[in-house]
Protein backbone atom coordinates (compact mmCIF):
# COMPACT_ATOMS: atom_id res chain seq x y z
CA UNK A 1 -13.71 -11.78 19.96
CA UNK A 2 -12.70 -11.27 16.30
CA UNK A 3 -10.91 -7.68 15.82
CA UNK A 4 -10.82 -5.88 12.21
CA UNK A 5 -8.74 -2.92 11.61
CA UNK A 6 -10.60 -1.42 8.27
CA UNK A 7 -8.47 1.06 6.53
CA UNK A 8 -10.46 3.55 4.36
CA UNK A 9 -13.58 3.47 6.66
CA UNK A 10 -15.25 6.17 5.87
CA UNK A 11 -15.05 6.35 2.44
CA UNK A 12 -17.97 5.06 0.50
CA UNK A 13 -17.58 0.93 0.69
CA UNK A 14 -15.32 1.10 3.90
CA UNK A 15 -18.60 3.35 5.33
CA UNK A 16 -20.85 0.10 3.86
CA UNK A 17 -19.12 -2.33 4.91
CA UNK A 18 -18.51 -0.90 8.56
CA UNK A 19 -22.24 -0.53 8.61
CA UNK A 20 -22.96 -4.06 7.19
CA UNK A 21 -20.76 -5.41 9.90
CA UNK A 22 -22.31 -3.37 13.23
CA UNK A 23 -26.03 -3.57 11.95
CA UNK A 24 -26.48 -6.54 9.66
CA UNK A 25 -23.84 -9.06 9.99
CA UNK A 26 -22.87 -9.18 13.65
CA UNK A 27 -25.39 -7.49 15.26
CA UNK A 28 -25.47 -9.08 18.70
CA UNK A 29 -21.70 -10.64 18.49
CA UNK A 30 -18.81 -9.24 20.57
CA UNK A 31 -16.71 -7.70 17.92
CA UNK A 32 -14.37 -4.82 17.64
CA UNK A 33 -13.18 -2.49 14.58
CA UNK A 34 -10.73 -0.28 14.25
CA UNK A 35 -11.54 2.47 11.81
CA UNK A 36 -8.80 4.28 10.18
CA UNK A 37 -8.99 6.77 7.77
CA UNK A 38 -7.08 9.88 6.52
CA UNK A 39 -10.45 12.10 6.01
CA UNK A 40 -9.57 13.47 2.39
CA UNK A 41 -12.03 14.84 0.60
CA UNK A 42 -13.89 11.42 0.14
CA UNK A 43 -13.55 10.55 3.52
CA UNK A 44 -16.31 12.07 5.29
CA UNK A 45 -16.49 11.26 9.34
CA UNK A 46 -20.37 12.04 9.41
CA UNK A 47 -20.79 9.29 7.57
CA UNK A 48 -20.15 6.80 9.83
CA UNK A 49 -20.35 8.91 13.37
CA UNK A 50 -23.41 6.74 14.44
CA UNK A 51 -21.36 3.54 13.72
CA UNK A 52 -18.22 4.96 15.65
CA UNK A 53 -20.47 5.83 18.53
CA UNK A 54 -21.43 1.79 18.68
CA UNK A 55 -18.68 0.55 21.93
CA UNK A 56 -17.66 -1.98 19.36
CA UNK A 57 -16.39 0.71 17.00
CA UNK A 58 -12.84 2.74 17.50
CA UNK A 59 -11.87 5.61 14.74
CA UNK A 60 -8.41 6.76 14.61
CA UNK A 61 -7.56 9.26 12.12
CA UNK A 62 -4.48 8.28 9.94
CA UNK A 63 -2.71 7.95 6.62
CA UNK A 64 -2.07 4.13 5.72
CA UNK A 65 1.68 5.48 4.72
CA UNK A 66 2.21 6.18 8.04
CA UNK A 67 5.02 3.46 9.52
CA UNK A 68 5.19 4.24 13.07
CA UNK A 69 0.99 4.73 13.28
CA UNK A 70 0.19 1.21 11.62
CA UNK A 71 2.88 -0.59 13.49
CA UNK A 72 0.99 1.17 16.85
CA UNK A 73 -2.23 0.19 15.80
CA UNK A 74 -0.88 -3.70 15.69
CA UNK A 75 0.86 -3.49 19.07
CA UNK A 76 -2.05 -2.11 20.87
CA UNK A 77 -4.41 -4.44 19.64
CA UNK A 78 -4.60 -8.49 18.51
CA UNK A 79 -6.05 -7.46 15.12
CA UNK A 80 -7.36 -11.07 13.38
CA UNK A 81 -8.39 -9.09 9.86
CA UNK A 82 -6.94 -6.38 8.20
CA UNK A 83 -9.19 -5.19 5.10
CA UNK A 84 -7.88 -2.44 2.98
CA UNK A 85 -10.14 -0.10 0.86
CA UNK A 86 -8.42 3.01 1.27
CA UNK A 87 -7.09 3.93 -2.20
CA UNK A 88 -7.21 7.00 -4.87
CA UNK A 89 -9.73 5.71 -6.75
CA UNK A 90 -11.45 7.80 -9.21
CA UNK A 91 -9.91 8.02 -12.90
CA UNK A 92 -10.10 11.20 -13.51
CA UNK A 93 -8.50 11.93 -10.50
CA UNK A 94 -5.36 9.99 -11.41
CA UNK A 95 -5.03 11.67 -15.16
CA UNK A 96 -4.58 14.75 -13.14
CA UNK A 97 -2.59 13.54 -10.77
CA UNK A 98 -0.57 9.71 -11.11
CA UNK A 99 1.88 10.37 -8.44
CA UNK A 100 -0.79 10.48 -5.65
CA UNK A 101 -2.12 7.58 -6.78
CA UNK A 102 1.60 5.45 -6.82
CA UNK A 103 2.22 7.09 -3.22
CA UNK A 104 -1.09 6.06 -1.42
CA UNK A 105 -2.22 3.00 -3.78
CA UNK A 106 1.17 0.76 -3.79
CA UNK A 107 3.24 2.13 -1.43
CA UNK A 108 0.43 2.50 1.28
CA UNK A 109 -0.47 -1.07 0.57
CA UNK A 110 3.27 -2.30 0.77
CA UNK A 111 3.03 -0.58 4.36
CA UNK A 112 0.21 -2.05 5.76
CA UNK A 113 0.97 -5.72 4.62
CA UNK A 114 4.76 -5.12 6.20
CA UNK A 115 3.31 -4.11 9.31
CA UNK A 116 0.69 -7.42 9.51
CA UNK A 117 3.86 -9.01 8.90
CA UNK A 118 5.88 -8.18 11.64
CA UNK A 119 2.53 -8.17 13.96
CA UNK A 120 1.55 -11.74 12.52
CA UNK A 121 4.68 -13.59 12.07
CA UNK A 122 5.58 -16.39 14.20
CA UNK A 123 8.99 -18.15 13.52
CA UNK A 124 10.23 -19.85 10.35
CA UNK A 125 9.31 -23.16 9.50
CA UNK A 126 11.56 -26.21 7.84
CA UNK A 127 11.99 -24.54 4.50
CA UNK A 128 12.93 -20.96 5.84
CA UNK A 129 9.29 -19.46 5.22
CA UNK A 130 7.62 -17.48 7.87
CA UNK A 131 5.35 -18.83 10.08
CA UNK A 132 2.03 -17.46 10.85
CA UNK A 133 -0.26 -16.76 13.90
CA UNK A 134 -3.47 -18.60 13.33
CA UNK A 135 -6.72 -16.84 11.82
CA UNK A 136 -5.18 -14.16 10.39
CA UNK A 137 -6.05 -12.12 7.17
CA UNK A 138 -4.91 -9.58 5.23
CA UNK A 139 -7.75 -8.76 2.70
CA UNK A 140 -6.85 -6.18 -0.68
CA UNK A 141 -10.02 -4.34 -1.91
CA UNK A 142 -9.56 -4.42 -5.54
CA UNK A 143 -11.47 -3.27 -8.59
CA UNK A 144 -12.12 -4.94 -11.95
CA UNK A 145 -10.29 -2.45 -13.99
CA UNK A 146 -6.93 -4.15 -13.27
CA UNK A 147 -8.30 -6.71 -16.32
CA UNK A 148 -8.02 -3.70 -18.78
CA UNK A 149 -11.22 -3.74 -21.16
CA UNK A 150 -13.50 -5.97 -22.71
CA UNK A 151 -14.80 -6.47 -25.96
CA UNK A 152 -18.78 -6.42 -26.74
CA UNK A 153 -18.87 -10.09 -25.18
CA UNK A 154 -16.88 -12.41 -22.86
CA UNK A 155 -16.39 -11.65 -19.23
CA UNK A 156 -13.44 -11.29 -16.66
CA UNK A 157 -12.47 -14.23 -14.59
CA UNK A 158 -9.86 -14.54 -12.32
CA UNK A 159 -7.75 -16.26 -14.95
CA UNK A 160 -7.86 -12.93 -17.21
CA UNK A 161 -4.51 -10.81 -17.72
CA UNK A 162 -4.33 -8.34 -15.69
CA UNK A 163 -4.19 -4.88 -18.13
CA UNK A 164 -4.49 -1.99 -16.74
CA UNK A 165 -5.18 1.33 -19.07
CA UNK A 166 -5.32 4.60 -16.57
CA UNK A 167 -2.80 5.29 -14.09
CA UNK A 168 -5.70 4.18 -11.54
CA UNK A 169 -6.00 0.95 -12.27
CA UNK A 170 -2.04 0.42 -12.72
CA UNK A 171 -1.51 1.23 -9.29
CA UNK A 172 -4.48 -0.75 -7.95
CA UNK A 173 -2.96 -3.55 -10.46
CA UNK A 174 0.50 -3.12 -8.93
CA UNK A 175 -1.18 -3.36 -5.68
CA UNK A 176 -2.90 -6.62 -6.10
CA UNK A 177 0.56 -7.67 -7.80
CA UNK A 178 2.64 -6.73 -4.00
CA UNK A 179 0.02 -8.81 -2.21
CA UNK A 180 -0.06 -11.86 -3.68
CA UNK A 181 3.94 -11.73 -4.29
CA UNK A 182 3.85 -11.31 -0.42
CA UNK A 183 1.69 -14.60 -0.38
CA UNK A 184 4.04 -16.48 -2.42
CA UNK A 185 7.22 -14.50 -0.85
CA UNK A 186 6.35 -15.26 2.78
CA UNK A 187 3.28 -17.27 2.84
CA UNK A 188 1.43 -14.69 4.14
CA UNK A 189 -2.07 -15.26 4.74
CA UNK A 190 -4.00 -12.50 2.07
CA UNK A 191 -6.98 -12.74 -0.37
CA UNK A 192 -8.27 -10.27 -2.88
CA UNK A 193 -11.92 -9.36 -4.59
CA UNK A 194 -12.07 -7.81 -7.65
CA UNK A 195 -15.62 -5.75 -7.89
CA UNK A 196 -17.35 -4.21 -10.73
CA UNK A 197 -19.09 -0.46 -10.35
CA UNK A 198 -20.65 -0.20 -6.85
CA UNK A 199 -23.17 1.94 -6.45
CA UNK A 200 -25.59 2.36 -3.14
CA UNK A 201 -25.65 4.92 0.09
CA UNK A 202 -22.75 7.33 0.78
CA UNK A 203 -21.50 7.26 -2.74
CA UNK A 204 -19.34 10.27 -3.51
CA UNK A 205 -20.96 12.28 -5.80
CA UNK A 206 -18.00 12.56 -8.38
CA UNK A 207 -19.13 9.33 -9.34
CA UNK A 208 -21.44 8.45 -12.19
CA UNK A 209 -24.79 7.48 -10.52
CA UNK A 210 -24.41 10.14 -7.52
CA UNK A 211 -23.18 12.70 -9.81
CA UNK A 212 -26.47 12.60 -12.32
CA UNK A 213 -28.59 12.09 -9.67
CA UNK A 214 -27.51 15.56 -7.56
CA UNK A 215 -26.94 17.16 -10.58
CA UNK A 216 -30.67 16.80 -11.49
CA UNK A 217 -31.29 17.69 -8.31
CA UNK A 218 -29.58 20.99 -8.48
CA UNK A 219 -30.20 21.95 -11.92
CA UNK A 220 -27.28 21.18 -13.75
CA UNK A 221 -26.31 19.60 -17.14
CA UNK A 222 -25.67 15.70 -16.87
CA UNK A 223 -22.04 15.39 -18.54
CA UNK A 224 -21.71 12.42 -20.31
CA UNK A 225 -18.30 11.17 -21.51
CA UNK A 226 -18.38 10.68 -25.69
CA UNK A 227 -21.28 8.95 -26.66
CA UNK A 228 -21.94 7.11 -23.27
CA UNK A 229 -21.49 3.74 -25.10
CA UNK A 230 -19.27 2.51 -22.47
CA UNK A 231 -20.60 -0.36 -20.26
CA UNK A 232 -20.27 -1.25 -16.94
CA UNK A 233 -21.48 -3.64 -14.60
CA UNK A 234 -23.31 -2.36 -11.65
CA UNK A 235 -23.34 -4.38 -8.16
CA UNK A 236 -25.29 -2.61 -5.17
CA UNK A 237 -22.92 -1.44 -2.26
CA UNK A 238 -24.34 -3.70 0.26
CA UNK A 239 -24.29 -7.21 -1.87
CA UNK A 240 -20.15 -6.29 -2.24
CA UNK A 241 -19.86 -5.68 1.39
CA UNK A 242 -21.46 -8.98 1.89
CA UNK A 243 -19.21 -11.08 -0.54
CA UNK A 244 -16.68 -9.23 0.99
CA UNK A 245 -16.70 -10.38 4.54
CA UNK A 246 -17.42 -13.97 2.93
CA UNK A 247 -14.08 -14.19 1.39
CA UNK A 248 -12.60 -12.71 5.16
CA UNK A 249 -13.57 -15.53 7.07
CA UNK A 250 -14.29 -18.52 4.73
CA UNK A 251 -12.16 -17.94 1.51
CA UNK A 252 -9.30 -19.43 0.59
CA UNK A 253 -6.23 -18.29 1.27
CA UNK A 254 -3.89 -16.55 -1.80
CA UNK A 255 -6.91 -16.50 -3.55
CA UNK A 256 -9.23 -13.61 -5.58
CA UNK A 257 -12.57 -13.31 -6.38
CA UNK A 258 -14.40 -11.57 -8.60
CA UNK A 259 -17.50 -9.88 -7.17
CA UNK A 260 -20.46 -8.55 -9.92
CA UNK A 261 -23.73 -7.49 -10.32
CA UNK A 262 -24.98 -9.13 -13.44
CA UNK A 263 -25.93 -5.47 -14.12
CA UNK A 264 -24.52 -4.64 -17.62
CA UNK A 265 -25.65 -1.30 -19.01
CA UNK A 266 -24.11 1.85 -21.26
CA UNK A 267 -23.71 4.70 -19.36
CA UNK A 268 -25.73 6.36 -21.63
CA UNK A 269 -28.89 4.24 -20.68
CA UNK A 270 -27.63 4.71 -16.50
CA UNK A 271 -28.49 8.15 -16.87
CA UNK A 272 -31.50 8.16 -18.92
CA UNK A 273 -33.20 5.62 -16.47
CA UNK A 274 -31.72 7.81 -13.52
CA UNK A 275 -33.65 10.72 -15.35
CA UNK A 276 -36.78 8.79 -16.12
CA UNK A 277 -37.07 7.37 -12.43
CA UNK A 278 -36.41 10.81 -10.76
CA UNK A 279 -39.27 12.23 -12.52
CA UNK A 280 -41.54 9.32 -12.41
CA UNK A 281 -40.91 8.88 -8.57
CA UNK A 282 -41.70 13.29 -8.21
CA UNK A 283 -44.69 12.83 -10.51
CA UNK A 284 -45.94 10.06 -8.04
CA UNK A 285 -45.08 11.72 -5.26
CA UNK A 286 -45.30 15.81 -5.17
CA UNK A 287 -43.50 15.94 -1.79
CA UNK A 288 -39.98 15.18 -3.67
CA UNK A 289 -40.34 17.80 -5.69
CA UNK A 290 -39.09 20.11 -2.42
CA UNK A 291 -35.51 19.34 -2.89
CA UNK A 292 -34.92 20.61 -6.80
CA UNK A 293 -32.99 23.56 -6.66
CA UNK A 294 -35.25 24.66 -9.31
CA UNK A 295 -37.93 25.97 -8.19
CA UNK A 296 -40.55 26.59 -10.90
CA UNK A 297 -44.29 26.21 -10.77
CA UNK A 298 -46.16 24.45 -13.53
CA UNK A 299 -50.02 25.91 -14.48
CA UNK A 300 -51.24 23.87 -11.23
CA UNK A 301 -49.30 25.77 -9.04
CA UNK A 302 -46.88 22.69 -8.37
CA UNK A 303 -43.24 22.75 -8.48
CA UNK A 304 -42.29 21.90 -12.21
CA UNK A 305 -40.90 19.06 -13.18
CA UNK A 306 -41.23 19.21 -16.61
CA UNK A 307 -37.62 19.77 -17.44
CA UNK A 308 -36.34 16.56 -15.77
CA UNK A 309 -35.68 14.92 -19.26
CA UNK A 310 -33.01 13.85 -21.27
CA UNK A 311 -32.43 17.21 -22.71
CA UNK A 312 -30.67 17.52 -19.54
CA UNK A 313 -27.69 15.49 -21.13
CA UNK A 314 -24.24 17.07 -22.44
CA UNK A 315 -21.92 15.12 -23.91
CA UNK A 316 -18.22 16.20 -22.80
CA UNK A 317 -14.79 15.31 -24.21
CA UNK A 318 -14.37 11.57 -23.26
CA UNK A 319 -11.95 10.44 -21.11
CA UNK A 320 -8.53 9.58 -22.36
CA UNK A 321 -7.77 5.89 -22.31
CA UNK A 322 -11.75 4.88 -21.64
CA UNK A 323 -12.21 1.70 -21.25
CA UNK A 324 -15.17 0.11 -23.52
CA UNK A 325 -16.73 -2.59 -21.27
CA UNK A 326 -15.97 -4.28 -17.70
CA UNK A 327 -18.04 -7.10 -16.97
CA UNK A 328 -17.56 -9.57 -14.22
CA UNK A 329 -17.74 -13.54 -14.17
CA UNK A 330 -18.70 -14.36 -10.19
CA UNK A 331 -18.93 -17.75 -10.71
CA UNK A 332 -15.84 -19.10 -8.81
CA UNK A 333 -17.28 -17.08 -5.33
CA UNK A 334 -20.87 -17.91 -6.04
CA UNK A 335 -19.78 -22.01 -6.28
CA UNK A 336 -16.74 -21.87 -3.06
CA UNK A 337 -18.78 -19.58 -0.59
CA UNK A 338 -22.47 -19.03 -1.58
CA UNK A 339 -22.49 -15.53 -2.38
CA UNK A 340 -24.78 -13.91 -5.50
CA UNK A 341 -26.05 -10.73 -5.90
CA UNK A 342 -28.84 -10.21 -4.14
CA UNK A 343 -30.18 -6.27 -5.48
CA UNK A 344 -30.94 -6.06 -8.94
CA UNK A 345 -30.50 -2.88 -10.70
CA UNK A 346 -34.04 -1.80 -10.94
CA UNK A 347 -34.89 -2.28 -6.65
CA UNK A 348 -31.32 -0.40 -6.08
CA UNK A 349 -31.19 2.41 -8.24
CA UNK A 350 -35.23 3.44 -6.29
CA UNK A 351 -32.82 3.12 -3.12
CA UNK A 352 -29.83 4.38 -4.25
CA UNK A 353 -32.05 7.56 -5.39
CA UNK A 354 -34.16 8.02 -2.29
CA UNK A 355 -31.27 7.91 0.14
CA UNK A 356 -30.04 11.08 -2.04
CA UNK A 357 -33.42 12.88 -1.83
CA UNK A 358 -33.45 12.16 1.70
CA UNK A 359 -29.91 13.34 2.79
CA UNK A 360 -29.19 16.46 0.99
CA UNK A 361 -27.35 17.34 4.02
CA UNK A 362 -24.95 15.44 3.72
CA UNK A 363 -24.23 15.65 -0.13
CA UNK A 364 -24.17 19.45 0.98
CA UNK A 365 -21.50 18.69 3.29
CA UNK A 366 -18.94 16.55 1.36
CA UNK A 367 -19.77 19.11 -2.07
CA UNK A 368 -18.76 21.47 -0.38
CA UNK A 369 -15.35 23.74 -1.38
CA UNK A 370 -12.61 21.79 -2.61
CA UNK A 371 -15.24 19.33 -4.70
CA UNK A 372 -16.86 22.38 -6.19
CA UNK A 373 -13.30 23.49 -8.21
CA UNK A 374 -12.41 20.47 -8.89
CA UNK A 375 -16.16 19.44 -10.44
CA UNK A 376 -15.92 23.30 -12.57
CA UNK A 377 -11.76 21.88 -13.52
CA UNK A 378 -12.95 18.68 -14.46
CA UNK A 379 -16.24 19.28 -16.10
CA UNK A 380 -16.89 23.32 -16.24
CA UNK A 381 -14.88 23.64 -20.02
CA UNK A 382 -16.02 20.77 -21.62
C-alpha cells in the first residue's frame, strides 16, 4: 500500500487532485492519504468531505509551519509521497501582504522537506551523503510564474531563468530554489512541475475564470486589469492533476516539468467568451436562467438575459508588476512520461461553467465574510 500525505488538500488543485486519486486514478487500489490543510479562507473542508469520508482518506487540520505536527504525521505513518500544494498563491494577495507569503511559501516548504528528511533518511553512504529509504518522494507544486514574463512569442522550458516579478512568484521561486538545493545538498529524492493557469471545479472565485463567471451570475461588473492584453495559458484542473501524479511515481528524480494547456488567450478574450457562453448556454436552456441574481423578465415573461454582454466589463487599475504573457513548453513530460493535455479550452470552460451554475452553494459558502471585504478592498475603488 502506497501512502501520500497531500499538504494543501482542500484548496482548489490539492481538492482535484485528492479527487483524481480516490475516483479516477486508484479507484479499486488499497491506498491511503493523509490530508492536511490549515482551512484559510481558500481552504474549504466541504469541498472534499465526500473524499475524506472514503476509509482510504484521513484529514488532519494543520499549518505546514508546524515542526512538532509534520514530524508526528511522519512517525505515525510510512508516508512513500509527500506532495505539497499548500502555498499563498494569489498575486494580489501578496502585494498586500509579502510577509505571509515568505512565512508559509519558503519557510513552510523548508519544514516539510526537513521533516521527510529525518523520516526518510537512512545512513550515509561512501562520500558522506545521506542515504535514502527506497520509493520515496517529495513532490513541490510549482507555478510557471517563477520564469518571469514572456514576450509575444517563445515559450518557457525548463531551461528558462527563473525571474520572478511579484512577491508571489519570488517566494514560490525561492521555494523551488530550497528543493532542488536539498536534492543536490543531500540527495534527497524531490521533483517539481511547473503549471500554467488551472482552471476547473472548486476554483476559488478570486480567480479570473471563477470570478467573471459568479460575478455574472450575481450581477456585478467584470473587472478587468488594464486593457486585458495579458495572456495566459489555460490547462484544465484535472489534466494537471493527472501529469501530476505521473511525475510522482514515474519521473525522474531532481527533475521539473513543465505542465500546459496549449491554451493561449488575453484575458480580455477569457472573459468575453465566458460572457458569450453564459448567455448562449441560458438562451438554450431557460432553466439556468434561475440562478442570476437578477431577476428581470423580458416581454415573454422569461427571466432576462439580455444584459449578459460585454458591457458588463470594467477595466480597473492594472496590477503592479503584470506580467505580459506565460506560456508553457510541455514537451520534455509529454516525450519521458506520456502525458498531454487532454481538455481543450472550449469542452472545459462548458464544464468549468456548469459546475458553477450547479453549486451555488458552495460558492455561497467560501464568498462568504472575509472574501466579501477583501473583493470591495481589492476591487470596490477601482
Amino acid at each position: 500500500m502506497k501512502t501520500y500525505l497531500v499538504t494543501g488538500a482542500a484548496g482548489f488543485i490539492g481538492a482535484n487532485y485528492i479527487k483524481y486519486l480516490l475516483h479516477k486514478k486508484y479507484v479499486n487500489e488499497d491506498i491511503k492519504i493523509i490530508v492536511l490543510d490549515a482551512l484559510t479562507y481558500a481552504g474549504n473542508l466541504g469541498t472534499i468531505k465526500e473524499d475524506i469520508d472514503d476509509k482510504r482518506c484521513v484529514f488532519v487540520k494543520g499549518d505546514i509551519r508546524d515542526r512538532e505536527l509534520i514530524d508526528k504525521l511522519f512517525a505515525e505513518n510510512d508516508i512513500d509521497y509527500l506532495v505539497n500544494f499548500a502555498a499563498e498563491s494569489h498575486v494580489d494577495r501578496s502585494i498586500e501582504d509579502p510577509q505571509l507569503f515568505l512565512n508559509v511559501n519558503i519557510l513552510g516548504t523548508q519544514n516539510l522537506m526537513d521533516a521527510a528528511r529525518r523520516a526518510w533518511v537512512t545512513g550515509k553512504d561512501e562520500q558522506g551523503y545521506p542515504t535514502w529509504k527506497e520509493g520515496k518522494r517529495y513532490h513541490q507544486v510549482s507555478t510557471d510564474e517563477v520564469y518571469g514574463s514572456l514576450g509575444a512569442d517563445g515559450y518557457f522550458t525548463e531551461e528558462t531563468p527563473l525571474c520572478p516579478h511579484s512577491p508571489y512568484s519570488a517566494s514560490k521561486t525561492s521555494a523551488d530554489m530550497f528543493v532542488m538545493a536539498y536534492h543536490d545538498t543531500y540527495h534527497m529524492p524531490v521533483s517539481i512541475t511547473r503549471c500554467s493557469n488551472n482552471y476547473g471545479p472548486y476554483h476559488f472565485p478570486e480567480k479570473l475564470i471563477p470570478l467573471i463567471i459568479n460575478n455574472i451570475l450575481a450581477g456585478k461588473p467584470l473587472p478587468v486589469y488594464g486593457e486585458g492584453l495579458n495572456v495566459r495559458d489555460w490547462l484544465y484542473v484535472e489534466d494537471h492533476c493527472k501529469a501530476i501524479d505521473m511525475v510522482v511515481r514515474e519521473g525522474r528524480v531532481g527533475q521539473v516539468y513543465n505542465v500546459g494547456g496549449h491554451n493561449e488567450m488575453k484575458n480580455i478574450d477569457i472573459v468575453k467568451l465566458t460572457i458569450k457562453t453564459i448567455h448562449d448556454m441560458m438562451a438554450e436552456d431557460k432553466e439556468l436562467r434561475k440562478v442570476l441574481k437578477k431577476q428581470v423578465k423580458d416581454e415573454n415573461g422569461d427571466i432576462d438575459i439580455s444584459w449578459i454582454n460585454n458591457d458588463l466589463i470594467t477595466h480597473v487599475a492594472d496590477r503592479l508588476g503584470h506580467d505580459a504573457r506565460y506560456a508553457i513548453d510541455p514537451t520534455k513530460i509529454k516525450n519521458e512520461l506520456g502525458w498531454f493535455p487532454e481538455t481543450m479550452f472550449a469542452e472545459g470552460i462548458v464544464k468549468t461553467i456548469k459546475w458553477n451554475l450547479e453549486n451555488q452553494s458552495w460558492i455561497e459558502e467560501v464568498t462568504s465574510g472575509d472574501y466579501q471585504k477583501y473583493y470591495e478592498n481589492m476591487y470596490g475603488n477601482r
